[in-house]
PDB file of N, CA and C in Angstrom:
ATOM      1  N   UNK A   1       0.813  -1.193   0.000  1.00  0.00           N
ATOM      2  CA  UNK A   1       0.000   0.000   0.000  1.00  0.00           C
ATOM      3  C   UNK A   1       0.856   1.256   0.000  1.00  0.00           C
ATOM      4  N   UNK A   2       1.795   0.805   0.663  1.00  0.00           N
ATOM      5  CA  UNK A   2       2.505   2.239   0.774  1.00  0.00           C
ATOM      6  C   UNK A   2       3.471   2.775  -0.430  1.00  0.00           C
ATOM      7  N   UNK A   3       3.778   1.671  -1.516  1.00  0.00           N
ATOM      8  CA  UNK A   3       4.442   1.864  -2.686  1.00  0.00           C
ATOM      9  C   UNK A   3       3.279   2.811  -3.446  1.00  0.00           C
ATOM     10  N   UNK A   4       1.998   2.390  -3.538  1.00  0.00           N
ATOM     11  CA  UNK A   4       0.745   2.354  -4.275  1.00  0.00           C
ATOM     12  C   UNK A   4       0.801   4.295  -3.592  1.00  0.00           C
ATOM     13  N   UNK A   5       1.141   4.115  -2.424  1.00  0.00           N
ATOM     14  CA  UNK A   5       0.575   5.996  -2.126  1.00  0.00           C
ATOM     15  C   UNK A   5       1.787   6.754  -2.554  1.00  0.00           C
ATOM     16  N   UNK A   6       2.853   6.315  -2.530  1.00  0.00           N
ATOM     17  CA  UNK A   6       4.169   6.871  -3.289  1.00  0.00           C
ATOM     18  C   UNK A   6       3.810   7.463  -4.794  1.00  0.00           C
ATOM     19  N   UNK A   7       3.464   6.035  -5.354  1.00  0.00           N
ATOM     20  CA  UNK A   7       2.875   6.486  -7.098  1.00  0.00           C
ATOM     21  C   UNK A   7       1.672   6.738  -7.181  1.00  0.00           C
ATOM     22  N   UNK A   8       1.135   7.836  -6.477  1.00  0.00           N
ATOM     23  CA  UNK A   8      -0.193   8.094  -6.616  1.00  0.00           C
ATOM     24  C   UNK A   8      -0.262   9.540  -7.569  1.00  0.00           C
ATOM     25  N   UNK A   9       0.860  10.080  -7.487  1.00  0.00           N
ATOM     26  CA  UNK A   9       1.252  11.282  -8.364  1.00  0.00           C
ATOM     27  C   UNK A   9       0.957  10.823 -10.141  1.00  0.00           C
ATOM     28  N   UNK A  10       1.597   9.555 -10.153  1.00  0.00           N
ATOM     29  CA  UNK A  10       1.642   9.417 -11.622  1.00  0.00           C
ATOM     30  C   UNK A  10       0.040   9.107 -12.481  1.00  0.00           C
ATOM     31  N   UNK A  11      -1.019   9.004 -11.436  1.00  0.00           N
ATOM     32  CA  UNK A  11      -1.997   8.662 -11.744  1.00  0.00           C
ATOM     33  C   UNK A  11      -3.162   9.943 -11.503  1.00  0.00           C
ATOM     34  N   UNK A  12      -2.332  11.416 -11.380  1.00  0.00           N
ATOM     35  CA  UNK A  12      -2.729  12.527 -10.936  1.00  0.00           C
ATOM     36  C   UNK A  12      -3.883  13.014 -12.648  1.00  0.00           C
ATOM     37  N   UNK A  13      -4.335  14.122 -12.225  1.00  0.00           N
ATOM     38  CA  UNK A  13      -4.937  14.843 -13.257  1.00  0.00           C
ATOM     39  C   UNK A  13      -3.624  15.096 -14.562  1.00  0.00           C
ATOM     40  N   UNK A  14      -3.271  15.382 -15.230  1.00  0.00           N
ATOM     41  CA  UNK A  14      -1.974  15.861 -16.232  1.00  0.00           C
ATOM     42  C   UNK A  14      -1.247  17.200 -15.686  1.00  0.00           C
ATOM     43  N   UNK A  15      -2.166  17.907 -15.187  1.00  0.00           N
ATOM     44  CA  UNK A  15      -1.626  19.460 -15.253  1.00  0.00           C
ATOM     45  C   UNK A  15      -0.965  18.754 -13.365  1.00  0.00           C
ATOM     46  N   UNK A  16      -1.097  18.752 -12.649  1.00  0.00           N
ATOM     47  CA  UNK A  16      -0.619  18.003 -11.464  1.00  0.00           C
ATOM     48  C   UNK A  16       0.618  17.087 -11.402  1.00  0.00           C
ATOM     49  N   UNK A  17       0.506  16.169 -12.455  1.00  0.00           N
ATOM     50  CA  UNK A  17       1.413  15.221 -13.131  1.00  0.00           C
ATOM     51  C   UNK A  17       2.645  15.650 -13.680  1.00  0.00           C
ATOM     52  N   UNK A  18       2.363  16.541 -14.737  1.00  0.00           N
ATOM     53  CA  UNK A  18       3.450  17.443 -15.190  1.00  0.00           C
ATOM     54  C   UNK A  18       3.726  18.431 -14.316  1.00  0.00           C
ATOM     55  N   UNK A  19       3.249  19.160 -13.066  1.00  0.00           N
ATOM     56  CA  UNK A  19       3.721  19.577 -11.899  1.00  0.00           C
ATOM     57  C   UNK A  19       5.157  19.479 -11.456  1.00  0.00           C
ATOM     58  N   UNK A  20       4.349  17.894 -10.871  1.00  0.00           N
ATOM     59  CA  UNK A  20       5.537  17.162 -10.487  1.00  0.00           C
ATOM     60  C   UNK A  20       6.831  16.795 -11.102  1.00  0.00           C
ATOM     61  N   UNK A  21       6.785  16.475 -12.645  1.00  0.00           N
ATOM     62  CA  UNK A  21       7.709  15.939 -13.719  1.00  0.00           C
ATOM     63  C   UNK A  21       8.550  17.169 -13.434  1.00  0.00           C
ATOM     64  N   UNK A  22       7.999  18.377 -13.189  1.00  0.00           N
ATOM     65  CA  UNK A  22       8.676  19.899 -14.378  1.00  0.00           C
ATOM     66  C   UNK A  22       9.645  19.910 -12.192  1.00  0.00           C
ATOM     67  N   UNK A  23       9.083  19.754 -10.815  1.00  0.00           N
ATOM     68  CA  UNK A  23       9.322  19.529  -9.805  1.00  0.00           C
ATOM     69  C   UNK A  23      10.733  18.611 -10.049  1.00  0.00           C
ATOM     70  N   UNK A  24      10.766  17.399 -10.609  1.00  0.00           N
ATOM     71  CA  UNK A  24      12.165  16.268 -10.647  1.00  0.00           C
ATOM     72  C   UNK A  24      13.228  16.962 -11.540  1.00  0.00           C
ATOM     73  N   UNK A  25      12.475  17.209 -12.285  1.00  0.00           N
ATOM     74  CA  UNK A  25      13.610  17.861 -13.685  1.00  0.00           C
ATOM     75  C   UNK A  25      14.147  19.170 -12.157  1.00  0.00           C
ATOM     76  N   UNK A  26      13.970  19.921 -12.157  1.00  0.00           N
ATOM     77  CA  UNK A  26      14.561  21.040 -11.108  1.00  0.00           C
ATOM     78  C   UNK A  26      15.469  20.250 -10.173  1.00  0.00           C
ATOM     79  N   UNK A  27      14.878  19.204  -9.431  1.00  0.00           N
ATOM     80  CA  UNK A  27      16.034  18.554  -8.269  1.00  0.00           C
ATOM     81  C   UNK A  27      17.125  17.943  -9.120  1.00  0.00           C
ATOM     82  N   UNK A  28      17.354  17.263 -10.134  1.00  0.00           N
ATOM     83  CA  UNK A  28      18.069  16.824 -10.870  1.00  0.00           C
ATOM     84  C   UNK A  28      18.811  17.831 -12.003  1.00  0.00           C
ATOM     85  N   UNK A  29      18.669  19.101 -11.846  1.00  0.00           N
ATOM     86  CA  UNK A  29      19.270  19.768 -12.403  1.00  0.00           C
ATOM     87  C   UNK A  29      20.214  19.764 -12.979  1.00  0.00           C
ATOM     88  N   UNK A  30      21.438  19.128 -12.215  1.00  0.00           N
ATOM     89  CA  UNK A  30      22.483  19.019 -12.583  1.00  0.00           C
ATOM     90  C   UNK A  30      23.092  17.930 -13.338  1.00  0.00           C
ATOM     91  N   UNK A  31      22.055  17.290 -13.591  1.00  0.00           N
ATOM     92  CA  UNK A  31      22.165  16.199 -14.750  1.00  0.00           C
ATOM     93  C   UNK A  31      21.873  17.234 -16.127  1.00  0.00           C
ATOM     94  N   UNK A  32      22.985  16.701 -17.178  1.00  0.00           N
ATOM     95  CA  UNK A  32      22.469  17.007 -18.357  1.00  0.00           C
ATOM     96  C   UNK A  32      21.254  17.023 -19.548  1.00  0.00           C
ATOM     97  N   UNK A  33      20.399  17.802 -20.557  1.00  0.00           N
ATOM     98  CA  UNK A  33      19.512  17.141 -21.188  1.00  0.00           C
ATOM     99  C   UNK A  33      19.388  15.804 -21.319  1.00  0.00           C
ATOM    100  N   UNK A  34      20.824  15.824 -22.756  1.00  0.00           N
ATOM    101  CA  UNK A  34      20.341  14.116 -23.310  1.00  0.00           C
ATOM    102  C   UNK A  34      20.639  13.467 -21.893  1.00  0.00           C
ATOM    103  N   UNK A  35      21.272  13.499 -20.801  1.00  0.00           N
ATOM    104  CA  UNK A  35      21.660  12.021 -19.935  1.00  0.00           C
ATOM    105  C   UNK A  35      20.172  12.272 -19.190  1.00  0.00           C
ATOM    106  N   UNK A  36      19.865  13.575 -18.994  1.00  0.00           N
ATOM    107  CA  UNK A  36      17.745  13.435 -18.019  1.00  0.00           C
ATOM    108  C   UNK A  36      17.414  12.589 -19.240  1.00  0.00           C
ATOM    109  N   UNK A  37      17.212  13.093 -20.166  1.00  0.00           N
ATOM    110  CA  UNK A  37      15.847  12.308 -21.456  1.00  0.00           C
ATOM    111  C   UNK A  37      16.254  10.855 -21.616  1.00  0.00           C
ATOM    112  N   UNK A  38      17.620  10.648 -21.706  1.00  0.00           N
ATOM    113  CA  UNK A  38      17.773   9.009 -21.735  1.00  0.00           C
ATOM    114  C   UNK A  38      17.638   8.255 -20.810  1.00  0.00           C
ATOM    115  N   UNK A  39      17.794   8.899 -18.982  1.00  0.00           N
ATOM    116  CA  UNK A  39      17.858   8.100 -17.946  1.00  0.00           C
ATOM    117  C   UNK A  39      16.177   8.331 -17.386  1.00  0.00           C
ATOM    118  N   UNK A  40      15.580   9.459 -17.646  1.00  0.00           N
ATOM    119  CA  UNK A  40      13.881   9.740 -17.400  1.00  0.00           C
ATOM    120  C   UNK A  40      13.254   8.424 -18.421  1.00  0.00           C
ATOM    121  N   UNK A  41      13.831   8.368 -19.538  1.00  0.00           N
ATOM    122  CA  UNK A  41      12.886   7.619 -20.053  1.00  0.00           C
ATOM    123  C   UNK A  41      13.102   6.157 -19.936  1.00  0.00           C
ATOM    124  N   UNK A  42      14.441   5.710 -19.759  1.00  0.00           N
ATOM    125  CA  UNK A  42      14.811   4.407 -18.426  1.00  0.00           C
ATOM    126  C   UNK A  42      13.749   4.188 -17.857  1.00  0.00           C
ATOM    127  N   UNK A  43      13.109   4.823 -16.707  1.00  0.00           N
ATOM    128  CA  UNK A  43      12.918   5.003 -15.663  1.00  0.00           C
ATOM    129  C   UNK A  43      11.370   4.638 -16.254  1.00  0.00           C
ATOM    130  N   UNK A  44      10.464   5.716 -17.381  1.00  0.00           N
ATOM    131  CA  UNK A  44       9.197   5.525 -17.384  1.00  0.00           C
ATOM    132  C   UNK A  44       9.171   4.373 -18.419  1.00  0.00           C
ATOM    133  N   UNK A  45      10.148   3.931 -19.014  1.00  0.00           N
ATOM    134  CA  UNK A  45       9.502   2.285 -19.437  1.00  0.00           C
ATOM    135  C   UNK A  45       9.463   0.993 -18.643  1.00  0.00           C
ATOM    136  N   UNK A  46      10.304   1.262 -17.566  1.00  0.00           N
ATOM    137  CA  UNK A  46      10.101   0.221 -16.802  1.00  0.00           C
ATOM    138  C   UNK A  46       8.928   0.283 -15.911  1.00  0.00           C
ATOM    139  N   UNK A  47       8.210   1.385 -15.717  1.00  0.00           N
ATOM    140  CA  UNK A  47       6.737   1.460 -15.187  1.00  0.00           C
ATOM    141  C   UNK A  47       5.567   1.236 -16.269  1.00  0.00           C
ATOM    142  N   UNK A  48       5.994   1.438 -17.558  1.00  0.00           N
ATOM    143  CA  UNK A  48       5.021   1.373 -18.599  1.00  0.00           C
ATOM    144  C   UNK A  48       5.178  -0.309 -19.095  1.00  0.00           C
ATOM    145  N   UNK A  49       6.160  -0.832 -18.655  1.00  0.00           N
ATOM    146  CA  UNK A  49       6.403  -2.119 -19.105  1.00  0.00           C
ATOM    147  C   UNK A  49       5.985  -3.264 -18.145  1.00  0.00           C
ATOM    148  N   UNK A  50       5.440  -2.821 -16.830  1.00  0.00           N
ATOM    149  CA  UNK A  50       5.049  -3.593 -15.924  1.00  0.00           C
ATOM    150  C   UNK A  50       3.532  -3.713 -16.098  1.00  0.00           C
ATOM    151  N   UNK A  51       3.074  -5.036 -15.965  1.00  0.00           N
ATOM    152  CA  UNK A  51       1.460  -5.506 -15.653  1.00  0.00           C
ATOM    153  C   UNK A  51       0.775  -4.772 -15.423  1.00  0.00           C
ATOM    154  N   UNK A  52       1.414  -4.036 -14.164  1.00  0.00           N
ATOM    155  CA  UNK A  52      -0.009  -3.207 -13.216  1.00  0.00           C
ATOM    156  C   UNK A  52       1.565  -2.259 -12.365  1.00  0.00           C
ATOM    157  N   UNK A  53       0.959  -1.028 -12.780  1.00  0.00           N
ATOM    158  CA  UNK A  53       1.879  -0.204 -11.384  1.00  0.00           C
ATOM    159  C   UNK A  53       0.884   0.086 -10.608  1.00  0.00           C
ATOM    160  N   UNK A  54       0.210  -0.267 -10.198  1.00  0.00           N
ATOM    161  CA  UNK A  54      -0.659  -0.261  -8.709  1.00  0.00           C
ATOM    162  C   UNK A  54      -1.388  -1.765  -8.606  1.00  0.00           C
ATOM    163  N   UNK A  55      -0.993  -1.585  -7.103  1.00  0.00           N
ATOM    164  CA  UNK A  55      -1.114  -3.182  -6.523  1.00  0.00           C
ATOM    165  C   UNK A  55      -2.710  -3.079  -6.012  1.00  0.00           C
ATOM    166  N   UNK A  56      -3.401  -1.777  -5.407  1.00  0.00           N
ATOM    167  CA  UNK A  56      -4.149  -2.137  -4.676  1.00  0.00           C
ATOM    168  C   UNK A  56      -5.376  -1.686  -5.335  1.00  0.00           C
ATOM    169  N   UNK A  57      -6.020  -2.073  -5.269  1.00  0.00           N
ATOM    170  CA  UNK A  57      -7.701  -1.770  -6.166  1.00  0.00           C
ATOM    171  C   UNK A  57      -7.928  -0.735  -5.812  1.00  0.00           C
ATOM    172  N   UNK A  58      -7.996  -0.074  -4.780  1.00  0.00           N
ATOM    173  CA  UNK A  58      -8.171   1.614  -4.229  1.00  0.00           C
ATOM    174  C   UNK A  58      -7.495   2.482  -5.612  1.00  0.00           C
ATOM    175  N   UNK A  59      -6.036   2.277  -5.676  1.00  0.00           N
ATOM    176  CA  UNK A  59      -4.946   3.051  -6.713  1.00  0.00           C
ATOM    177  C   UNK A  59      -5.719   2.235  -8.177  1.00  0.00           C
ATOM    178  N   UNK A  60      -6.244   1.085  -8.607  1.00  0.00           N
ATOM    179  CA  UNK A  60      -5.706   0.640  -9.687  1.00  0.00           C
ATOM    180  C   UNK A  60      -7.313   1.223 -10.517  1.00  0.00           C
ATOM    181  N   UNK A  61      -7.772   2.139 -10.143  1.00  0.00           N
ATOM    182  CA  UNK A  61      -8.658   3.010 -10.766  1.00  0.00           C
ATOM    183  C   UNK A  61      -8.245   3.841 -11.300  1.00  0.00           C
ATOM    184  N   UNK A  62      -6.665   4.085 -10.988  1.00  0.00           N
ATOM    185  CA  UNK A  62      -6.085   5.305 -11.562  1.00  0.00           C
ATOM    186  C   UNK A  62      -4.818   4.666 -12.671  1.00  0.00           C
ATOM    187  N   UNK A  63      -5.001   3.497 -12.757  1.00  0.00           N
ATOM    188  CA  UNK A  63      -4.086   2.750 -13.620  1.00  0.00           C
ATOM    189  C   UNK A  63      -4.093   3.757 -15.098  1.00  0.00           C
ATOM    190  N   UNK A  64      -4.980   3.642 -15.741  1.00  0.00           N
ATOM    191  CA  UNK A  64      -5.295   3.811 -17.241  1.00  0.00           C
ATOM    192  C   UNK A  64      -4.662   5.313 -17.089  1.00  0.00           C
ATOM    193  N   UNK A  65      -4.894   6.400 -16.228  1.00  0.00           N
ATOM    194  CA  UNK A  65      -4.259   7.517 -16.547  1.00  0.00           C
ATOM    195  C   UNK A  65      -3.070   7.946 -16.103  1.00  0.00           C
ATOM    196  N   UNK A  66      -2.372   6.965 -15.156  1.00  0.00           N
ATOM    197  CA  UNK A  66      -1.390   7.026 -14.824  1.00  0.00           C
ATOM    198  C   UNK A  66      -0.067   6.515 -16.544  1.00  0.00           C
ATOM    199  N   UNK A  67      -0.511   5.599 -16.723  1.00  0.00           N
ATOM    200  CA  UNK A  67      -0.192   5.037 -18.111  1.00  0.00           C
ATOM    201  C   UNK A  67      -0.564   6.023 -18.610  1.00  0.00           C
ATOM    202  N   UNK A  68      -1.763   7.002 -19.205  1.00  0.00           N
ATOM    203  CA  UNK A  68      -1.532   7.915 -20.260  1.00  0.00           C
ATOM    204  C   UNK A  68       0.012   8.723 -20.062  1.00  0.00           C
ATOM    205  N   UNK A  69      -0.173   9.429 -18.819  1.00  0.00           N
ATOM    206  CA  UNK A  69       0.469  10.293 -18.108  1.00  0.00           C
ATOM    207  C   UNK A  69       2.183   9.986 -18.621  1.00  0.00           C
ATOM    208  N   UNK A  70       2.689   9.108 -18.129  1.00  0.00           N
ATOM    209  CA  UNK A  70       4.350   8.184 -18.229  1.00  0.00           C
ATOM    210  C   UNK A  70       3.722   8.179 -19.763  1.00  0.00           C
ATOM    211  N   UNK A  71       2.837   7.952 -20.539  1.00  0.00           N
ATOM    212  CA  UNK A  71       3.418   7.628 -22.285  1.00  0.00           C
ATOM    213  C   UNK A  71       3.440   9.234 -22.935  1.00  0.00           C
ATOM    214  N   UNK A  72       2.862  10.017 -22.592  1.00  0.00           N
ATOM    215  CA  UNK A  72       3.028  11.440 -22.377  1.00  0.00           C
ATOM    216  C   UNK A  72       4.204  11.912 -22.729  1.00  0.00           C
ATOM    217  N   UNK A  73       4.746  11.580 -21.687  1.00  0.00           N
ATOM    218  CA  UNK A  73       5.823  12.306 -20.794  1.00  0.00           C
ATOM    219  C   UNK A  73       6.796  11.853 -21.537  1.00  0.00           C
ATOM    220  N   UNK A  74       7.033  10.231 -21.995  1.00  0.00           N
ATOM    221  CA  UNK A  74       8.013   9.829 -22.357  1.00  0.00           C
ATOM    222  C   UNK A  74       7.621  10.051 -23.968  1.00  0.00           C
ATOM    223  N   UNK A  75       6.568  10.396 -24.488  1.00  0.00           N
ATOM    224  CA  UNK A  75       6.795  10.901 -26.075  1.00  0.00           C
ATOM    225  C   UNK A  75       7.281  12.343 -26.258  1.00  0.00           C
ATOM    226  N   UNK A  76       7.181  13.003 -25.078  1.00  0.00           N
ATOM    227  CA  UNK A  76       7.793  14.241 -25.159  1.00  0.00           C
ATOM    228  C   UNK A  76       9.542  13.973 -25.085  1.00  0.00           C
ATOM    229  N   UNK A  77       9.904  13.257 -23.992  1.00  0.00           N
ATOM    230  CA  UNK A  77      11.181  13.026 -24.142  1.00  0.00           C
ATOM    231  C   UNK A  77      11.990  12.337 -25.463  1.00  0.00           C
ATOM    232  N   UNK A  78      11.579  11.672 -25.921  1.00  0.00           N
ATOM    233  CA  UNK A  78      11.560  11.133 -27.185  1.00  0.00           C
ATOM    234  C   UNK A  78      11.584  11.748 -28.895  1.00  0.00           C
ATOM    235  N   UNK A  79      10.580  12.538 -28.541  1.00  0.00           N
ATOM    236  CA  UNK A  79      10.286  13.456 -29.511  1.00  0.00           C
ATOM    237  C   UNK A  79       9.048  12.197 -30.619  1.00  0.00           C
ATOM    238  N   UNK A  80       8.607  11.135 -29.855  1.00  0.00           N
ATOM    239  CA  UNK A  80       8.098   9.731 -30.624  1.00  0.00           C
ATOM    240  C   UNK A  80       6.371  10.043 -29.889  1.00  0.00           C
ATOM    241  N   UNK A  81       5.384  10.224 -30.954  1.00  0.00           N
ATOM    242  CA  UNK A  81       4.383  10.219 -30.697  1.00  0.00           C
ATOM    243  C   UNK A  81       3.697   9.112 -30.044  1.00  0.00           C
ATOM    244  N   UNK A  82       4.375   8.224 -30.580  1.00  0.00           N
ATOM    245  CA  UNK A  82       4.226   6.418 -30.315  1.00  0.00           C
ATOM    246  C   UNK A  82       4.342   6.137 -28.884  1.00  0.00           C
ATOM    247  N   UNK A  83       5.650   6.283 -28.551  1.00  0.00           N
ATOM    248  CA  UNK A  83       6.675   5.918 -27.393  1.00  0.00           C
ATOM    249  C   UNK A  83       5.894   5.172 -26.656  1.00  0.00           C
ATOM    250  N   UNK A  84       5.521   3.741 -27.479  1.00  0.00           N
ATOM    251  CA  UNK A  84       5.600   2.174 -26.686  1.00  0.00           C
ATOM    252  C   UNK A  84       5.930   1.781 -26.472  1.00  0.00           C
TER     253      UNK A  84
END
């Protein structure tokens, strides 16, 4: 449950969602573009590539837009409308 309230951001409204995204990009600052866009998008395929990123039926109502949200995010990083 408590992983499930951690990623409860990614399953936010968009404008909330990207909040937060535009929030990481700032703490990580000091990482470069291409090494953020190649290691951000690391990061959101291995959540887009899993079964279910929410374990608990409470969160997994927010599955489908949490997934919009991470394919979003990572077609922006990409510059790939696709980014499956």
């Amino acid at each position: 449950m408590l992983l499930d309230a951690d990623l409860a951001v990614l399953g936010a409204q968009p404008n909330v969602y990207q909040a937060y995204v535009s929030g990481v990009r700032v703490e990580y600052s000091h990482v470069g573009d291409t090494d953020w866009r190649v290691g951000r998008a690391q990061v959101l395929r291995r959540f887009i590539d899993q079964p279910r990123i929410y374990r608990t039926l409470a969160m997994s109502v927010h599955e489908r837009r949490a997934r919009s949200n991470l394919q979003a995010e990572l077609a922006a990083l990409t510059g790939d409308a696709r980014a499956d």
